[in-house]
PDB file of N, CA and C in Angstrom:
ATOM      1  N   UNK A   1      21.568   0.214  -1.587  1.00  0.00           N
ATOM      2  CA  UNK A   1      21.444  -1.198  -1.275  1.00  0.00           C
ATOM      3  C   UNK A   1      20.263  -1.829  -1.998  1.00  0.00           C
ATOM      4  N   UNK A   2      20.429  -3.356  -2.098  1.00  0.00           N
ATOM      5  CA  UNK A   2      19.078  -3.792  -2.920  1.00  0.00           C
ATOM      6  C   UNK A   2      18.418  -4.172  -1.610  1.00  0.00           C
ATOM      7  N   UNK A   3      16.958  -3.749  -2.175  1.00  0.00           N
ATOM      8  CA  UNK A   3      16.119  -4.258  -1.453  1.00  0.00           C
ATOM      9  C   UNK A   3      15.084  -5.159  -1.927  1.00  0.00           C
ATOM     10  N   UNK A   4      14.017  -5.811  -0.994  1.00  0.00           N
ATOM     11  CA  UNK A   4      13.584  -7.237  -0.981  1.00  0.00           C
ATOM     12  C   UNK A   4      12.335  -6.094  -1.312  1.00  0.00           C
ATOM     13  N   UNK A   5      11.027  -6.851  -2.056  1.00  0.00           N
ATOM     14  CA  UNK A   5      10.229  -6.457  -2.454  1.00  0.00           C
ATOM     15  C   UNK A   5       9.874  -6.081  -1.109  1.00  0.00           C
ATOM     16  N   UNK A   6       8.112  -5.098  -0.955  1.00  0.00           N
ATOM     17  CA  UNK A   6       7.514  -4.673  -0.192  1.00  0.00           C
ATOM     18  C   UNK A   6       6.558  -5.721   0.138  1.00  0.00           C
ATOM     19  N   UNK A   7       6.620  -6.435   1.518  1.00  0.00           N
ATOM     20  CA  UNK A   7       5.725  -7.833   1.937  1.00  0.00           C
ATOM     21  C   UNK A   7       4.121  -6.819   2.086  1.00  0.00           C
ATOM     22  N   UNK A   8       2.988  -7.363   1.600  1.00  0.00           N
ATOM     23  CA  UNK A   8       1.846  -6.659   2.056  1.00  0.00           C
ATOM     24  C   UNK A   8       1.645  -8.397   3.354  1.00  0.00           C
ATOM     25  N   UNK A   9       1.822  -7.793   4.750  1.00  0.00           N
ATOM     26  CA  UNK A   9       1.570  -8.683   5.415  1.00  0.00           C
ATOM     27  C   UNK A   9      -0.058  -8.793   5.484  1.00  0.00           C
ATOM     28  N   UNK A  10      -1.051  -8.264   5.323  1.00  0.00           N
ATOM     29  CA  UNK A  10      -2.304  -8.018   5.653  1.00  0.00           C
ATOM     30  C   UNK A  10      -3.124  -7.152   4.754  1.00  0.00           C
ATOM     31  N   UNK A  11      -4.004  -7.980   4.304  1.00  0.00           N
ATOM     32  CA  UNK A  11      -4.648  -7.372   3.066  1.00  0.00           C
ATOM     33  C   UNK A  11      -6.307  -7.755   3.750  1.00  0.00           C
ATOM     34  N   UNK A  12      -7.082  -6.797   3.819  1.00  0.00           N
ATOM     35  CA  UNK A  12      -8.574  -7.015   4.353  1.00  0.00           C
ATOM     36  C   UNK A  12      -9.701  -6.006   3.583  1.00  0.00           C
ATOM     37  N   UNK A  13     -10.552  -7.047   2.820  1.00  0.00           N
ATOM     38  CA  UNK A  13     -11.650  -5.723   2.250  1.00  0.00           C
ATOM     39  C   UNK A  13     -12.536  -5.149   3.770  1.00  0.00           C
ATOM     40  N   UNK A  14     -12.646  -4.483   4.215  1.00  0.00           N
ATOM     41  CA  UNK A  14     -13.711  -3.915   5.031  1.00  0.00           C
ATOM     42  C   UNK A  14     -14.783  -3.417   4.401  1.00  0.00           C
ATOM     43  N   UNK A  15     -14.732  -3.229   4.022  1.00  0.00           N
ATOM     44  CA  UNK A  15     -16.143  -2.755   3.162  1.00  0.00           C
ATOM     45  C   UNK A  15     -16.677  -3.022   2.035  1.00  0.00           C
ATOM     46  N   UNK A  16     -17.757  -3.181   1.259  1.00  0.00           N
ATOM     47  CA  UNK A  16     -17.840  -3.501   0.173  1.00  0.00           C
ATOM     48  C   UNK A  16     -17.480  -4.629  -0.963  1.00  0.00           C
ATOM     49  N   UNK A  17     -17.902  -5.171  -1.815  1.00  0.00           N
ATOM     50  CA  UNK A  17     -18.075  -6.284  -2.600  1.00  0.00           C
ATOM     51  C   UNK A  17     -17.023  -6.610  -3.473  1.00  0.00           C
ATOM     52  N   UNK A  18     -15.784  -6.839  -2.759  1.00  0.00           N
ATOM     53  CA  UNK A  18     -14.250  -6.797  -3.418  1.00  0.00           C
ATOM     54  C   UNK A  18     -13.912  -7.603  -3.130  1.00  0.00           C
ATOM     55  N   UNK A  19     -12.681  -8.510  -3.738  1.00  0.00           N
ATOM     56  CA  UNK A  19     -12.021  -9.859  -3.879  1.00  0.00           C
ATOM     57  C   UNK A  19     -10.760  -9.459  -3.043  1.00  0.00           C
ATOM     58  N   UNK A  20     -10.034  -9.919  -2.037  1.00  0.00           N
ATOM     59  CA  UNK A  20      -8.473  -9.585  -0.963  1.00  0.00           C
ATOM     60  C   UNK A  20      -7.951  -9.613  -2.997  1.00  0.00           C
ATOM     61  N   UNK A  21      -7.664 -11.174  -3.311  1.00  0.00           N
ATOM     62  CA  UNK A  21      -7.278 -11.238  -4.583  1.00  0.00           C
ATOM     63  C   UNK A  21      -7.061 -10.236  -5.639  1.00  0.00           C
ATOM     64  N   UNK A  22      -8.239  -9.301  -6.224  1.00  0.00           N
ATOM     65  CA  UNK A  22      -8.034  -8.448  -6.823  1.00  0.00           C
ATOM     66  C   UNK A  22      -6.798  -6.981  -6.103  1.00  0.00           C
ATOM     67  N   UNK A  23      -7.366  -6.858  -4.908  1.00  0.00           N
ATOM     68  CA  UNK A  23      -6.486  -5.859  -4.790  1.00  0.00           C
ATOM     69  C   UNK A  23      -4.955  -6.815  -4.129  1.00  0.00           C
ATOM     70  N   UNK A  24      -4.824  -7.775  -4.080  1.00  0.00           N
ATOM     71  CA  UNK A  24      -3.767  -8.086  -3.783  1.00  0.00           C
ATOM     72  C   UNK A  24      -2.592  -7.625  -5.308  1.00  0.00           C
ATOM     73  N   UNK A  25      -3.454  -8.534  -6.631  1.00  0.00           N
ATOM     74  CA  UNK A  25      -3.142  -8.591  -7.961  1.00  0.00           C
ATOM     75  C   UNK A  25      -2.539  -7.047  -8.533  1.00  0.00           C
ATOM     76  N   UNK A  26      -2.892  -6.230  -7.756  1.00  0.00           N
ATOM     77  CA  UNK A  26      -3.209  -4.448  -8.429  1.00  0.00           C
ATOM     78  C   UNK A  26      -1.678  -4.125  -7.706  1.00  0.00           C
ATOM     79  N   UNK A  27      -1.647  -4.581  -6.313  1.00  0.00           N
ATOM     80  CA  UNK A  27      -0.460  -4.142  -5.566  1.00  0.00           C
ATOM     81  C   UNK A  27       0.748  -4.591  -6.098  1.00  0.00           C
ATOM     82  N   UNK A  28       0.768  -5.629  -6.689  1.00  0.00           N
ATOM     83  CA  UNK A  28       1.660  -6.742  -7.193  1.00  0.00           C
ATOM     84  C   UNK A  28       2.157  -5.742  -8.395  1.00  0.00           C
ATOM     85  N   UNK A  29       1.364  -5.736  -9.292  1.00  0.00           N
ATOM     86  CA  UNK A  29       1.397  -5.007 -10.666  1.00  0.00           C
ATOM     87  C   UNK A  29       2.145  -3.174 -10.730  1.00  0.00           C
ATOM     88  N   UNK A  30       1.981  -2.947  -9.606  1.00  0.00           N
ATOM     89  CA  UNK A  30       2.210  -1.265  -9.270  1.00  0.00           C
ATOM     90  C   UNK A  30       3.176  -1.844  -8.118  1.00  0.00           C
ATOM     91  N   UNK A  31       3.647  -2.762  -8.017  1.00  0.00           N
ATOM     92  CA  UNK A  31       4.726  -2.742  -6.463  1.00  0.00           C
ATOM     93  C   UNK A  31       6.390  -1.519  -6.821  1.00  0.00           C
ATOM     94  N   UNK A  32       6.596  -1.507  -7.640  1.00  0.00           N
ATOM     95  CA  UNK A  32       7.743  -0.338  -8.024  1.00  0.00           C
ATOM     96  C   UNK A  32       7.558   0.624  -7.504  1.00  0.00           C
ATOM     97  N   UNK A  33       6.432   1.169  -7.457  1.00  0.00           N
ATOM     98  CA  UNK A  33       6.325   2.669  -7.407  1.00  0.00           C
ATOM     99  C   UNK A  33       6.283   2.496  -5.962  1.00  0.00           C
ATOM    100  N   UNK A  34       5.753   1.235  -5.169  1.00  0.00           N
ATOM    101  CA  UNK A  34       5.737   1.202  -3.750  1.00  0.00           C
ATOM    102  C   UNK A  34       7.227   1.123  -3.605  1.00  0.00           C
ATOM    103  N   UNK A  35       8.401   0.300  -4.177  1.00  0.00           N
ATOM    104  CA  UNK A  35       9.882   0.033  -3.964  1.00  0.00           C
ATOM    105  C   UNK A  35      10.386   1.467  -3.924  1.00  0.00           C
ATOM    106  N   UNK A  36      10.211   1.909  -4.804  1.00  0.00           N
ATOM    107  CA  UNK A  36      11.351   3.284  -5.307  1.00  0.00           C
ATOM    108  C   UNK A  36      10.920   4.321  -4.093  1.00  0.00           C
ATOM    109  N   UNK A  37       9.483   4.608  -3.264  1.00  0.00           N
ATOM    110  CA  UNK A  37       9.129   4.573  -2.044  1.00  0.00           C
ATOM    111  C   UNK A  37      10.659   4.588  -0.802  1.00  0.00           C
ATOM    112  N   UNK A  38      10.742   3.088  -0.813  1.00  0.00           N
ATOM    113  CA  UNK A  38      11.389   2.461   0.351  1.00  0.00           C
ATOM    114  C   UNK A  38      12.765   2.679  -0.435  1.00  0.00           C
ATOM    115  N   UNK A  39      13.415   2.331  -1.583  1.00  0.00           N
ATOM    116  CA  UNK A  39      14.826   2.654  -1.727  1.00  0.00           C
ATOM    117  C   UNK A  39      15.383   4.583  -1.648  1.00  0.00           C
ATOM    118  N   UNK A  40      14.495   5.009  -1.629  1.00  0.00           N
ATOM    119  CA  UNK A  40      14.805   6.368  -1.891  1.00  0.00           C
ATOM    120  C   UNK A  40      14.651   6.899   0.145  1.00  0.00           C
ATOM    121  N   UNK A  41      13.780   6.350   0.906  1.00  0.00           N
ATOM    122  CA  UNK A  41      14.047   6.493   2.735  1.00  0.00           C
ATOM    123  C   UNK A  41      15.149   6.058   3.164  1.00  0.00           C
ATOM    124  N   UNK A  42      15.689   5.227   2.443  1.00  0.00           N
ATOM    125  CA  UNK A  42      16.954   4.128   2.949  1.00  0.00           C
ATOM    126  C   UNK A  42      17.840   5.040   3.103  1.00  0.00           C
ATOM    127  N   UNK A  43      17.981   5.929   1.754  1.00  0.00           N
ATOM    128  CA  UNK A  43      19.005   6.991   1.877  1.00  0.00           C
ATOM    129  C   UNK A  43      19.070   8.092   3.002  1.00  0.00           C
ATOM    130  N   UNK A  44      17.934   7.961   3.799  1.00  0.00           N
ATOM    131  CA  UNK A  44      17.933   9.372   4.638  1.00  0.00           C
ATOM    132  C   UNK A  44      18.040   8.266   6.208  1.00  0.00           C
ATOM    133  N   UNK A  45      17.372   7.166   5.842  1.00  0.00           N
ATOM    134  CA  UNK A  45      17.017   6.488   7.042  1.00  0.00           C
ATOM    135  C   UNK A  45      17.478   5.072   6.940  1.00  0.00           C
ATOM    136  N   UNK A  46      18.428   4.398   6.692  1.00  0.00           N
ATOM    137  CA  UNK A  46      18.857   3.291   6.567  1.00  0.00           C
ATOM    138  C   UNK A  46      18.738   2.204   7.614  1.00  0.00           C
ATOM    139  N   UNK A  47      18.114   2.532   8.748  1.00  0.00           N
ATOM    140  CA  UNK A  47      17.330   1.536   9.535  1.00  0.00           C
ATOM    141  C   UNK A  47      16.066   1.225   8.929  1.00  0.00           C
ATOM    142  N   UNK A  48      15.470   1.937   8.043  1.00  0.00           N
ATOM    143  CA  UNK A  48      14.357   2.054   7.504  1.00  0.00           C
ATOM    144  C   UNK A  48      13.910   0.611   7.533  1.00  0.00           C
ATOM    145  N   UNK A  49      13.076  -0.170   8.787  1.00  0.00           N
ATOM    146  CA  UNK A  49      12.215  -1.579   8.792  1.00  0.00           C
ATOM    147  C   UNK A  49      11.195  -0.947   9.914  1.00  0.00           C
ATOM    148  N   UNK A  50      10.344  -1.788   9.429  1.00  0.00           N
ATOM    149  CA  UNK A  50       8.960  -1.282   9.939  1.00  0.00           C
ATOM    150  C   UNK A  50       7.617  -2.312   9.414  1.00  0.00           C
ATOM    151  N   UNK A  51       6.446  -1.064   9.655  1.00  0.00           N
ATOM    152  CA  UNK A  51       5.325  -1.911   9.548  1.00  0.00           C
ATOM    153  C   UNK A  51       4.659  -0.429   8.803  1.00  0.00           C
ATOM    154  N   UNK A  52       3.982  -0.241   8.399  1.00  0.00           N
ATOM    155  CA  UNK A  52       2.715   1.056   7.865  1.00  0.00           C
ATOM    156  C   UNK A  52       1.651  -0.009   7.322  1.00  0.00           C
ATOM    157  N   UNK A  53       0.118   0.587   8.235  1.00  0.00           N
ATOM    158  CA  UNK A  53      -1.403   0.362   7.986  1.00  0.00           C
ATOM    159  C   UNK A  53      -1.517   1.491   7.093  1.00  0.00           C
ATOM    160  N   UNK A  54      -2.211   0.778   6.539  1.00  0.00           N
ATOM    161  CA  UNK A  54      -3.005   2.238   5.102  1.00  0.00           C
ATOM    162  C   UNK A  54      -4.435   1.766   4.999  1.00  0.00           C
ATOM    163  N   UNK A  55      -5.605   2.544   5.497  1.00  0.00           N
ATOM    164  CA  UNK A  55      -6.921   2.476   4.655  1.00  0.00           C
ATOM    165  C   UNK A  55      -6.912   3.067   3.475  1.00  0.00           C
ATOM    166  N   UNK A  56      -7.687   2.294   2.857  1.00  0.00           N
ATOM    167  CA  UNK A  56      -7.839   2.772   1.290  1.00  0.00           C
ATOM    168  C   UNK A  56      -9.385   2.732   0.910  1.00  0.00           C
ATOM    169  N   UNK A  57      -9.330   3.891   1.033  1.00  0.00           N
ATOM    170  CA  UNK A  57     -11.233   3.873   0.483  1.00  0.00           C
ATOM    171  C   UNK A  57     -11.298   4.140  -1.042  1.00  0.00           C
ATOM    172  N   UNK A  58     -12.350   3.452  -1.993  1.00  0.00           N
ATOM    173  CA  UNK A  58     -12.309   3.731  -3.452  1.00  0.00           C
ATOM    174  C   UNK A  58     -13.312   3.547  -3.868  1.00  0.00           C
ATOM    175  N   UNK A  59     -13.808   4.732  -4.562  1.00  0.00           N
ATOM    176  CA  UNK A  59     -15.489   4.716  -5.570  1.00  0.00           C
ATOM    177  C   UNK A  59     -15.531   3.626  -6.238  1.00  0.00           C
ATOM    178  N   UNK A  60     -16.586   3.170  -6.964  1.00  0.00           N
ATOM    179  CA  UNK A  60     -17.469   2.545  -7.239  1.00  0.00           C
ATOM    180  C   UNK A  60     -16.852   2.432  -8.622  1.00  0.00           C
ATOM    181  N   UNK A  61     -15.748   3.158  -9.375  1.00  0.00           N
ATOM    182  CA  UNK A  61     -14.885   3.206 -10.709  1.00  0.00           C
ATOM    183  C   UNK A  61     -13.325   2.598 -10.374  1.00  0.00           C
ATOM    184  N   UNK A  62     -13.487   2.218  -8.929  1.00  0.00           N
ATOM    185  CA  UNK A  62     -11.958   1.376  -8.222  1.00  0.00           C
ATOM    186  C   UNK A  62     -11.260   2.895  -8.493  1.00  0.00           C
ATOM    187  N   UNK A  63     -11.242   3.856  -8.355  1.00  0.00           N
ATOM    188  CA  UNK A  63      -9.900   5.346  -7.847  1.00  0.00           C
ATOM    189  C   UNK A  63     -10.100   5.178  -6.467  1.00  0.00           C
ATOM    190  N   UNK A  64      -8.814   4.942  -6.104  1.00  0.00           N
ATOM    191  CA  UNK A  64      -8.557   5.612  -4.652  1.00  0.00           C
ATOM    192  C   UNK A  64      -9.113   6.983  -4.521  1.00  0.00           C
ATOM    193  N   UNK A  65     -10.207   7.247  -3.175  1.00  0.00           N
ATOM    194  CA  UNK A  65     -10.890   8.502  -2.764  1.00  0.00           C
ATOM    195  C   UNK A  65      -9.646   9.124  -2.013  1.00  0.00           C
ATOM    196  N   UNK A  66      -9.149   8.510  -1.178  1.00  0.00           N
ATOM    197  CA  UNK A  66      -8.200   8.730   0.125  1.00  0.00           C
ATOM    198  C   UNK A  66      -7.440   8.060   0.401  1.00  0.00           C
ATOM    199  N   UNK A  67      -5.959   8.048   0.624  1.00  0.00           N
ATOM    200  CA  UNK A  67      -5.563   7.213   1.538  1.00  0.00           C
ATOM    201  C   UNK A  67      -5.134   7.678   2.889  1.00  0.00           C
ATOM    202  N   UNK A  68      -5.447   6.714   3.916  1.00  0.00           N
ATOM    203  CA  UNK A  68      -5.499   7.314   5.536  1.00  0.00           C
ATOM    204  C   UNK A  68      -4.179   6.594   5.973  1.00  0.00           C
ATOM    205  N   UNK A  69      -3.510   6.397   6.861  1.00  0.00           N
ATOM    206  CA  UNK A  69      -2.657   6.309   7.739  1.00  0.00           C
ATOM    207  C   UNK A  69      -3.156   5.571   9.118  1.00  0.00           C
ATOM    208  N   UNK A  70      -3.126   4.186   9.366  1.00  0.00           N
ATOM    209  CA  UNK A  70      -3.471   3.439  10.196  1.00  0.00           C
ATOM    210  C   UNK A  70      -2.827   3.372  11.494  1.00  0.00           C
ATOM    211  N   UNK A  71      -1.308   2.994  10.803  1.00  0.00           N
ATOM    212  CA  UNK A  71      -0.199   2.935  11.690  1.00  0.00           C
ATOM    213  C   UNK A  71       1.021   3.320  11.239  1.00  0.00           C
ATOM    214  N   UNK A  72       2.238   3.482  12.066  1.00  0.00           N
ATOM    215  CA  UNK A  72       2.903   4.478  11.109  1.00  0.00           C
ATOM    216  C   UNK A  72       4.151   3.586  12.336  1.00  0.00           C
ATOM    217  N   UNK A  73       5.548   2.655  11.788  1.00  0.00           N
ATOM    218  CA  UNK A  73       5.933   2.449  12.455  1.00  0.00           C
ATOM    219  C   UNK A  73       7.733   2.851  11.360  1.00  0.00           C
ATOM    220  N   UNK A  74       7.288   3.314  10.483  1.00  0.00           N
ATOM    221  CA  UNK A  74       8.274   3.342   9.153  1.00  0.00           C
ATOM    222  C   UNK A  74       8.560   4.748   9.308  1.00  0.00           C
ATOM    223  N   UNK A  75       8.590   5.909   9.776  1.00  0.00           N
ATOM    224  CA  UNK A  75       8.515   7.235   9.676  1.00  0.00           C
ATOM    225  C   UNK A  75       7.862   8.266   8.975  1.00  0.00           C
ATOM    226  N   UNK A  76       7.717   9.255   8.914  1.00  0.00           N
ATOM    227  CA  UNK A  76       6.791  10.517   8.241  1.00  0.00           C
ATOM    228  C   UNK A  76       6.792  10.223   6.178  1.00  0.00           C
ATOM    229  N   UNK A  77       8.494  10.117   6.019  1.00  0.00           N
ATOM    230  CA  UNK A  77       8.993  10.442   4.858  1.00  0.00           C
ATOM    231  C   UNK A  77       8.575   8.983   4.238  1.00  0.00           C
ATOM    232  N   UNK A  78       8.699   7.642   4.345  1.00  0.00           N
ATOM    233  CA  UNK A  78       8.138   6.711   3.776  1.00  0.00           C
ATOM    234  C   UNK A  78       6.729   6.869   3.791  1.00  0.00           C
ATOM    235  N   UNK A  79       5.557   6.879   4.752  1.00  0.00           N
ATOM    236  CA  UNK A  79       4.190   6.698   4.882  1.00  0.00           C
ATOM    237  C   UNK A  79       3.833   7.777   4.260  1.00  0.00           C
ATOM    238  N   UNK A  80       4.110   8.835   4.237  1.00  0.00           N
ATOM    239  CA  UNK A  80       4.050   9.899   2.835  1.00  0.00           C
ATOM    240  C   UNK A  80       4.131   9.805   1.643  1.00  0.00           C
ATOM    241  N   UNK A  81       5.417   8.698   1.113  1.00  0.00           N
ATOM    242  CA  UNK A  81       5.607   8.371  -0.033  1.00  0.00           C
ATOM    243  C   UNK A  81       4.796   7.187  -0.914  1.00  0.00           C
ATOM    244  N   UNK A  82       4.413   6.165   0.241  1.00  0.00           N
ATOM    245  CA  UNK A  82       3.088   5.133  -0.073  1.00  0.00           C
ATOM    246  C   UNK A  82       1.532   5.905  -0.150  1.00  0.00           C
ATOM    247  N   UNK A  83       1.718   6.939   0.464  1.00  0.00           N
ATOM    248  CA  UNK A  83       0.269   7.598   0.549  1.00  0.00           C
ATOM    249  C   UNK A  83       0.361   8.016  -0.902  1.00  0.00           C
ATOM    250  N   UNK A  84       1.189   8.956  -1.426  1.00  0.00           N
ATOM    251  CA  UNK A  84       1.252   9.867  -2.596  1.00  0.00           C
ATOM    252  C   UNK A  84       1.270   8.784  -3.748  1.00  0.00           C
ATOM    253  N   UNK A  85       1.896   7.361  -3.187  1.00  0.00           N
ATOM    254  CA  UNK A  85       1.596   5.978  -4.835  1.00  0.00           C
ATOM    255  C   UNK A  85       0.134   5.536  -4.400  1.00  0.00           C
ATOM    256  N   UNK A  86       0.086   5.473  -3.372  1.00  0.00           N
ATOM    257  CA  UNK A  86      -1.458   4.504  -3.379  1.00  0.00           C
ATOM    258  C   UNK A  86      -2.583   5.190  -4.229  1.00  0.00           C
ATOM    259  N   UNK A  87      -2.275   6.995  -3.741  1.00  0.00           N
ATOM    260  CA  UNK A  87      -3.356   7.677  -4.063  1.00  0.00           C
ATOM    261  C   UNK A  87      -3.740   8.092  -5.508  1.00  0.00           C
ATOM    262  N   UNK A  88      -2.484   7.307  -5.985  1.00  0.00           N
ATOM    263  CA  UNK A  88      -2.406   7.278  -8.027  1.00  0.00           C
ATOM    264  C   UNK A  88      -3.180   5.828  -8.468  1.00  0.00           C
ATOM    265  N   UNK A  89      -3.432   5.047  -7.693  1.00  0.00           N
ATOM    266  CA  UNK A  89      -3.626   3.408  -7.859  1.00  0.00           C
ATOM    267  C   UNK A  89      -5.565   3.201  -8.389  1.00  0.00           C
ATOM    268  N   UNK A  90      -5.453   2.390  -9.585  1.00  0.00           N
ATOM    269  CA  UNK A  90      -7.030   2.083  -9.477  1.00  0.00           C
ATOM    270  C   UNK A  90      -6.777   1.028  -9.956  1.00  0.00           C
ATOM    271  N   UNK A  91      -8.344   0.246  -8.688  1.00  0.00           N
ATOM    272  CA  UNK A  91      -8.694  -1.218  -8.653  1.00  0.00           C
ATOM    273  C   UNK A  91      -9.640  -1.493  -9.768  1.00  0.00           C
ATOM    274  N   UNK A  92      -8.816  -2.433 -11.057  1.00  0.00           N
ATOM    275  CA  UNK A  92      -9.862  -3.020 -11.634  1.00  0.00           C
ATOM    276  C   UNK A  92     -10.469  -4.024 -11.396  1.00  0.00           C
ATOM    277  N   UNK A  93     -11.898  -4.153 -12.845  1.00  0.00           N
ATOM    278  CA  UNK A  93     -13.251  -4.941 -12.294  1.00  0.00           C
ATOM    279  C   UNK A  93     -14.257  -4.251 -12.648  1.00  0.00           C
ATOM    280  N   UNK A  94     -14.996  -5.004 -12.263  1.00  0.00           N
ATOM    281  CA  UNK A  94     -16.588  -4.603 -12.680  1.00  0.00           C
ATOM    282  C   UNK A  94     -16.773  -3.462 -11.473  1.00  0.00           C
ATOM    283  N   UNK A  95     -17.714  -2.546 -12.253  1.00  0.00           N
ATOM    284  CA  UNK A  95     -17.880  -1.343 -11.508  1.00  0.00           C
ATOM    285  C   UNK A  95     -18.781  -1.579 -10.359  1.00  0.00           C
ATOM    286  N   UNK A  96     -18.584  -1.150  -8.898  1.00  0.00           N
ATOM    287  CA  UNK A  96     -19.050  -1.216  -7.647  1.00  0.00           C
ATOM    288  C   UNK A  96     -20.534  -0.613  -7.403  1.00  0.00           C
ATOM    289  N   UNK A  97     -21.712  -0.941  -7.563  1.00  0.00           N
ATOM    290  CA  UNK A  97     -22.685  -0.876  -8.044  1.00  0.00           C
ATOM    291  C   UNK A  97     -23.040   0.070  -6.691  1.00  0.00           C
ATOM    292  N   UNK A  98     -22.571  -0.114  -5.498  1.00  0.00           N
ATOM    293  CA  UNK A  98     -23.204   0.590  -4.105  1.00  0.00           C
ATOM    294  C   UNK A  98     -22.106   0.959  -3.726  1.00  0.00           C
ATOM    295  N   UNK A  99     -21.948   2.417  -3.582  1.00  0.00           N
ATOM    296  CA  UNK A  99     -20.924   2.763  -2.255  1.00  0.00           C
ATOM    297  C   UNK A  99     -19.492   2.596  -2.411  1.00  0.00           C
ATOM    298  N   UNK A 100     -18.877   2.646  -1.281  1.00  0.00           N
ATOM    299  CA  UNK A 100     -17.297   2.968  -1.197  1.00  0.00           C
ATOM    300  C   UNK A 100     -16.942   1.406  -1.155  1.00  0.00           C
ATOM    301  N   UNK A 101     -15.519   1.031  -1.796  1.00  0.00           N
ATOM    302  CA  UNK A 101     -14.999  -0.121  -0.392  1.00  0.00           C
ATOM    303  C   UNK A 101     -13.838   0.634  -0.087  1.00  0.00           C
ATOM    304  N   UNK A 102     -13.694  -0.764   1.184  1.00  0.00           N
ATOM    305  CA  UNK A 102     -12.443   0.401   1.740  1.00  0.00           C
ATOM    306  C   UNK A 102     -11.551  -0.916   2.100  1.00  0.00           C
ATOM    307  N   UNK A 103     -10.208  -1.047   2.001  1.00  0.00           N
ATOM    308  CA  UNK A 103      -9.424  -1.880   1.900  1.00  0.00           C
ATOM    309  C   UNK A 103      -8.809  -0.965   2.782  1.00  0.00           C
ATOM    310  N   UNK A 104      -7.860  -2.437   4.220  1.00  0.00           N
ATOM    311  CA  UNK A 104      -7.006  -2.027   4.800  1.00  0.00           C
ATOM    312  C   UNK A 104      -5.869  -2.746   4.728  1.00  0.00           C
ATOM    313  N   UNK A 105      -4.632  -2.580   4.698  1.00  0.00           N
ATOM    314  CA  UNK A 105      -3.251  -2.812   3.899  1.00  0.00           C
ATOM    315  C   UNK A 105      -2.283  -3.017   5.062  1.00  0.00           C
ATOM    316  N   UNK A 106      -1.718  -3.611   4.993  1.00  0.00           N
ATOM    317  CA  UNK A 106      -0.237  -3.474   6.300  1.00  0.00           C
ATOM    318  C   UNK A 106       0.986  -4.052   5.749  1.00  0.00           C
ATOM    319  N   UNK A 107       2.036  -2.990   5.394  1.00  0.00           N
ATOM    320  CA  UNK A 107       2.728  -3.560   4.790  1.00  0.00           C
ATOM    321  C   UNK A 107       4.315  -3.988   5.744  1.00  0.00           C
ATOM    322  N   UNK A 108       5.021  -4.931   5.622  1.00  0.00           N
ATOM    323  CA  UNK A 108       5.960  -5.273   5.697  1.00  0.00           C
ATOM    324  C   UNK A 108       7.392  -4.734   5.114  1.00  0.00           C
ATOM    325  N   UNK A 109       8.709  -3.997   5.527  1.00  0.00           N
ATOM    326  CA  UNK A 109       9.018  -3.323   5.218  1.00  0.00           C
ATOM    327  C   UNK A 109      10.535  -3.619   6.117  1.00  0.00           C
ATOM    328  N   UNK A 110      11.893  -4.989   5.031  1.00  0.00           N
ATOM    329  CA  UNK A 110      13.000  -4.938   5.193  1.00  0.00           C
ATOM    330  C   UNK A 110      14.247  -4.865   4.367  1.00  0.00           C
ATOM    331  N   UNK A 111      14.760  -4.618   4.418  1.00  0.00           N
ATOM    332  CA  UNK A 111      15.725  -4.586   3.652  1.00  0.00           C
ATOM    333  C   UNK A 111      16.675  -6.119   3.702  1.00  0.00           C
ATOM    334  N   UNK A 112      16.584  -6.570   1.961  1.00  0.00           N
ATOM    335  CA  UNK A 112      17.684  -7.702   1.683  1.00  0.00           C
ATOM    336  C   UNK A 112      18.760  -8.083   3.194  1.00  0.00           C
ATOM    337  N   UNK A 113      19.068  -8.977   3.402  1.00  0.00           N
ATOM    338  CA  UNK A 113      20.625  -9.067   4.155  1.00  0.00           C
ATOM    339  C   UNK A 113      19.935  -8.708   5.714  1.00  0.00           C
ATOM    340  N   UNK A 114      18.687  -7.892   6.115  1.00  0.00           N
ATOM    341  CA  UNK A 114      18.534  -7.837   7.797  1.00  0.00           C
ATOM    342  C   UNK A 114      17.695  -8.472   7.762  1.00  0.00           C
ATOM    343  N   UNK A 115      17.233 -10.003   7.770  1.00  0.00           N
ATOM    344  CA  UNK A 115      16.306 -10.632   7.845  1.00  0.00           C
ATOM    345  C   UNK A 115      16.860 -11.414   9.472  1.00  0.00           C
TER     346      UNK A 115
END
């Protein structure tokens, strides 16, 4: 089935000297690898709608250190599959002069036609 892009309902820097903007821009640019994610659960799980929180903590060179698991309302096999793209993802920009930031994410997650 086609599906509707991945909504990031909630985008928040928590930490550190980062623009929502920039990492909104990064998600946008890499959103495929988040899609192919959600079209490839559909097949096992075709109710597949939901919500998944992701912290994202990232050095001072924008690499993702970690990604954590906030909330998990999408199942094991999707929030696994956003963990394993996020954790390939780097935020550009000028290099982070102090410390971690840590961005928290909530994404939105339906399929075309069940709106």
């Amino acid at each position: 089935p086609e599906t509707a892009p991945i909504g990031f309902s909630d985008i928040q820097v928590l930490q550190g000297p980062l623009e929502v903007a920039i990492v909104h821009k990064e998600l946008r640019r890499r959103q495929e690898s988040l899609r192919r994610c959600y079209a490839f659960s559909l097949r096992e799980h075709p109710e597949g709608q939901g919500k998944v929180g992701i912290l994202l903590p990232f050095n001072e060179r924008g690499r993702v250190t970690e990604a954590l698991i906030s909330e998990n309302r999408v199942g094991e096999y999707l929030s696994g599959c956003l963990l394993s793209a996020l954790r390939r993802f780097r935020f550009p920009g000028k290099p982070i002069s102090k410390g971690q930031v840590q961005v928290q994410l909530e994404f939105s997650l339906k399929e075309v036609g069940n709106e």
